[in-house]
Each structure stands twice: as C-alpha cells, then as structure tokens.
C-alpha atoms as a PDB file:
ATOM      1  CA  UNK A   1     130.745 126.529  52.000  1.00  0.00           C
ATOM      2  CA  UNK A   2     129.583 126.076  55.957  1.00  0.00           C
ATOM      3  CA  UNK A   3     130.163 122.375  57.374  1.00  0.00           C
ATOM      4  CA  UNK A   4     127.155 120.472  57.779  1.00  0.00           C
ATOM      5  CA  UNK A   5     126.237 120.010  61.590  1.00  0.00           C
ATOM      6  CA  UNK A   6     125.084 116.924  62.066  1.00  0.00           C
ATOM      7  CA  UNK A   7     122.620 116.525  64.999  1.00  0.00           C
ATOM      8  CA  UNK A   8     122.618 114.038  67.799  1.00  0.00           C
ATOM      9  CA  UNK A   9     120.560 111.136  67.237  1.00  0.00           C
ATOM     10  CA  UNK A  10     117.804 111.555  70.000  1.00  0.00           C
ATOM     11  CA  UNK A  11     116.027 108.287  71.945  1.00  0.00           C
ATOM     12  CA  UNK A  12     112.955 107.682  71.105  1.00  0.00           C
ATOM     13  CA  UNK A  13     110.570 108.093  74.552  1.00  0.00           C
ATOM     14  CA  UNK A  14     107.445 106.972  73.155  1.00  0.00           C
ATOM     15  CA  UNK A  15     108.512 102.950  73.515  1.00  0.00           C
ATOM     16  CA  UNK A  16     109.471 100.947  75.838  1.00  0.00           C
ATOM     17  CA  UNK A  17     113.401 100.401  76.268  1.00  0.00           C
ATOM     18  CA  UNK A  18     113.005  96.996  78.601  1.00  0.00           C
ATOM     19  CA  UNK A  19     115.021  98.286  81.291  1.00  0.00           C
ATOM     20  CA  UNK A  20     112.672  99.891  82.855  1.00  0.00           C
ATOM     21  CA  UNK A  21     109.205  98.888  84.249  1.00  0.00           C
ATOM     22  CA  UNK A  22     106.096 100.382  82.611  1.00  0.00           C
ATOM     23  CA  UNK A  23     104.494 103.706  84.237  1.00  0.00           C
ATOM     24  CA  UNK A  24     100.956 102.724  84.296  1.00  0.00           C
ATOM     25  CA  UNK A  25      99.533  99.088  85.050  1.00  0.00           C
ATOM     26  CA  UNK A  26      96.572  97.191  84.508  1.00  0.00           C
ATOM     27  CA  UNK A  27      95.145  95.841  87.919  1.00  0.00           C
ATOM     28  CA  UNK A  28      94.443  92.012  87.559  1.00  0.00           C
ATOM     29  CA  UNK A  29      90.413  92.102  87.918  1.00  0.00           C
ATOM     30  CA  UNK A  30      90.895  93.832  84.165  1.00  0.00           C
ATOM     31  CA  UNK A  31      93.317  92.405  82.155  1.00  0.00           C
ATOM     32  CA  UNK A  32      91.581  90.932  78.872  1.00  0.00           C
ATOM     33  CA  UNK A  33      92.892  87.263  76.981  1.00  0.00           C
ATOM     34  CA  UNK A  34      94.987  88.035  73.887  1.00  0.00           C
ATOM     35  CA  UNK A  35      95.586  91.671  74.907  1.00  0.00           C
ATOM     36  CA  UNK A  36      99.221  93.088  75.907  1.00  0.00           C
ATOM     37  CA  UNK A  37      99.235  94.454  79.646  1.00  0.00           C
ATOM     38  CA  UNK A  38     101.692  95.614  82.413  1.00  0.00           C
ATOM     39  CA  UNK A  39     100.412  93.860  85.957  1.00  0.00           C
ATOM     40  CA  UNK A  40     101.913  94.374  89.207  1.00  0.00           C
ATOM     41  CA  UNK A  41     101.295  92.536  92.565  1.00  0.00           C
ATOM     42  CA  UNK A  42     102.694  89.935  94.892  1.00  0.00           C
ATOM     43  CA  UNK A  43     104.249  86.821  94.493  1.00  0.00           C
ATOM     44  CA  UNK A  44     102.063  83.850  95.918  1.00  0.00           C
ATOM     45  CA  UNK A  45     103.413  80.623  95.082  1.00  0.00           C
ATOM     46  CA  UNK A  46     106.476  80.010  93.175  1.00  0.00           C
ATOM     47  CA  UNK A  47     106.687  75.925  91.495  1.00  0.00           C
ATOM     48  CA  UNK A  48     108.329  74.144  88.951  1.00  0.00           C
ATOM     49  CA  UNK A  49     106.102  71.955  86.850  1.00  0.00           C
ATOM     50  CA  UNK A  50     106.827  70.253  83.772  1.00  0.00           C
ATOM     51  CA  UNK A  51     105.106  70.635  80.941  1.00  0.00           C
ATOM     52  CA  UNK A  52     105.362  69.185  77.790  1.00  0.00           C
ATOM     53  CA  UNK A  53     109.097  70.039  76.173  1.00  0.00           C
ATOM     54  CA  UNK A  54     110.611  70.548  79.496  1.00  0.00           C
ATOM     55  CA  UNK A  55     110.280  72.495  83.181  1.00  0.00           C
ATOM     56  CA  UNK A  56     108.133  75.268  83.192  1.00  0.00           C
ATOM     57  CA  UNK A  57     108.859  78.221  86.275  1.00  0.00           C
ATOM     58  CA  UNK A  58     105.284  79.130  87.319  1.00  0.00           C
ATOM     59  CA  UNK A  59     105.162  82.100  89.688  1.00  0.00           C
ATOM     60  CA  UNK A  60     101.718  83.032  90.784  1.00  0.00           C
ATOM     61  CA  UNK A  61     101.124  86.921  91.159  1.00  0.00           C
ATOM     62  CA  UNK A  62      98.301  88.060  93.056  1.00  0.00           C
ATOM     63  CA  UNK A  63      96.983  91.777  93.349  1.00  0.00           C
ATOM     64  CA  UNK A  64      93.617  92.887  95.358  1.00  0.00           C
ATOM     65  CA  UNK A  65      91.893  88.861  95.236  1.00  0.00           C
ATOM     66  CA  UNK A  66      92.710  88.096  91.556  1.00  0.00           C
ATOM     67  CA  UNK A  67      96.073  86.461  90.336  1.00  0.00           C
ATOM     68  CA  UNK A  68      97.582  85.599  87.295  1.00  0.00           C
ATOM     69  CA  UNK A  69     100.090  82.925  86.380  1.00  0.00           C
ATOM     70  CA  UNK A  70     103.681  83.981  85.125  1.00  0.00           C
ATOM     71  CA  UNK A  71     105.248  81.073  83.128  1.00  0.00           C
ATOM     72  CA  UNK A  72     108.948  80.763  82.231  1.00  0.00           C
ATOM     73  CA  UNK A  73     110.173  78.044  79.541  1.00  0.00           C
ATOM     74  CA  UNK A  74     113.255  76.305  80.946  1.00  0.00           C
ATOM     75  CA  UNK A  75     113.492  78.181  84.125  1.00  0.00           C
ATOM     76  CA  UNK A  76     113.557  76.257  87.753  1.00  0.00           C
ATOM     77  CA  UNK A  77     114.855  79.486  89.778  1.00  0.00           C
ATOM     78  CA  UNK A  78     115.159  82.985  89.012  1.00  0.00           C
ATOM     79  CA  UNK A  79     116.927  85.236  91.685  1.00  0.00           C
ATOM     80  CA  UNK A  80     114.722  87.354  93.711  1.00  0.00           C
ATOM     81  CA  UNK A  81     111.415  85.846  92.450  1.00  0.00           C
ATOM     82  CA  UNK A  82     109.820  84.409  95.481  1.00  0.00           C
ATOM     83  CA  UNK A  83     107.181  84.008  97.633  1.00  0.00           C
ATOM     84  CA  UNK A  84     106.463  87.805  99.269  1.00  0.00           C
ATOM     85  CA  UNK A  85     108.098  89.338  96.634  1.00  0.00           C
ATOM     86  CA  UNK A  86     106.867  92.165  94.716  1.00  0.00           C
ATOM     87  CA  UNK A  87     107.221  92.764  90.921  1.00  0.00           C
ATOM     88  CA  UNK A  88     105.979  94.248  87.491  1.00  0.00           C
ATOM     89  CA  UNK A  89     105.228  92.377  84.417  1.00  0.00           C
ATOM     90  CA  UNK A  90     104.600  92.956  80.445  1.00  0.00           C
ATOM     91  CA  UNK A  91     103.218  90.609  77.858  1.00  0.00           C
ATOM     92  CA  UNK A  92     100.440  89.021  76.502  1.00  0.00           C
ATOM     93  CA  UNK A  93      97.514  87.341  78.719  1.00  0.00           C
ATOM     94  CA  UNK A  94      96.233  84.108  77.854  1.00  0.00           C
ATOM     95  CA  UNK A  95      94.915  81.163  79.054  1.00  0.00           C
ATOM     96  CA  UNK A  96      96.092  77.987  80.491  1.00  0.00           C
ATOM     97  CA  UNK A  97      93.937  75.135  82.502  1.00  0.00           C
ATOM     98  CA  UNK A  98      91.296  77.577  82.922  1.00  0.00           C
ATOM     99  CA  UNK A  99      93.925  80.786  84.816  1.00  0.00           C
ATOM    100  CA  UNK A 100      94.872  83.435  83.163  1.00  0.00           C
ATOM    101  CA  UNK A 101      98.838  83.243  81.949  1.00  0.00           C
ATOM    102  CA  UNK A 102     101.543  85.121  80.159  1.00  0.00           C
ATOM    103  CA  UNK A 103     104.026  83.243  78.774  1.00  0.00           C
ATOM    104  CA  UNK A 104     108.068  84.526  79.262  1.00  0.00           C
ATOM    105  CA  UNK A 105     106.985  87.857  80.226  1.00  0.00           C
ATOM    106  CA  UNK A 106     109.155  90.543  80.860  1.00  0.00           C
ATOM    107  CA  UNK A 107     109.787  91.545  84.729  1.00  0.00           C
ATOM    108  CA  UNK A 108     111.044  93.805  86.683  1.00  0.00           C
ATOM    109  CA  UNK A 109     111.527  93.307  90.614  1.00  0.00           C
ATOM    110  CA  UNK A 110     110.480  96.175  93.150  1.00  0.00           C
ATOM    111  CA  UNK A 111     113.425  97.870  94.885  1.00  0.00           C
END
C-alpha cells in the first residue's frame, strides 16, 4: 500500500493578509458612506481631540481637493503619521460632524 502524500497547504491570494496595502484604491471624490474602501493620499493635519470615552488621533488625508478623516481610539501619536506624509488606508466610510470618517482603519505608510 503507497503512503499518502500529503500536499502543502497553499495561501489563499484572493484576501487580504493585512500586511500589505491593497492594489487598487478608491480616489476620495468616490468613496460612498457605509461602504468598505482602500484610499490613498496625503496627510494634512494631524490632532488629538477628545471625544467622548477618551482621546481620539484624527489624521486628515487629502487626495486631488477632497479629504477624509482617519480616526484612532486611544491614540495621541503614531510613528510616521504626520503632516506631508503619504499613506494607504482600508475600512469602512462613515460620517462624523458632517466629514466623511473611518474609524481604526487599517494603514499602511508609503516607503
């Protein structure tokens, strides 16, 4: 009786792993509220603000006129994220005070 062979397990290609930033992004003139997008674009403004529960990192991204808010829970500072920066980020668009938001995105900084 021939041994089983027992293949390797493969990695799956067609999700995201996280460590890497998505191939294909949504400009910032077309993102839509409740919808999951990847933006990219430049850092603006960078402030701490506190919202209810605690400090809230907000980090303004901008990209061709339009900009969208990134908000961290419990963040002041987060190394590398600053004004002239560049970066990508995932998650869900909302709404806060009349801007668009996402809320603890994922991010990746450009190189």
């Amino acid at each position: 009786m021939p041994a089983e062979t027992v293949a390797a397990p493969t990695r799956r290609t067609d999700r995201p792993d996280g460590l890497t930033p998505p191939e294909r992004t949504t400009p910032l003139s077309a993102i839509v509220r409740r919808q999951s997008c990847a933006v990219e674009g430049v850092v603006t403004d960078v402030a701490v603000r506190s919202w209810v529960g605690g400090p809230v990192l907000e980090v303004t991204l901008r990209d061709e006129g339009h900009e969208l808010v990134l908000a961290f829970f419990g963040r002041s500072a987060i190394a590398g994220i600053e004004p002239g920066s560049y970066l990508c980020a995932a998650g869900v668009v909302g709404r806060h005070r009349c801007r668009p938001i996402m809320l603890n995105p994922r991010y990746w900084l450009a190189r």
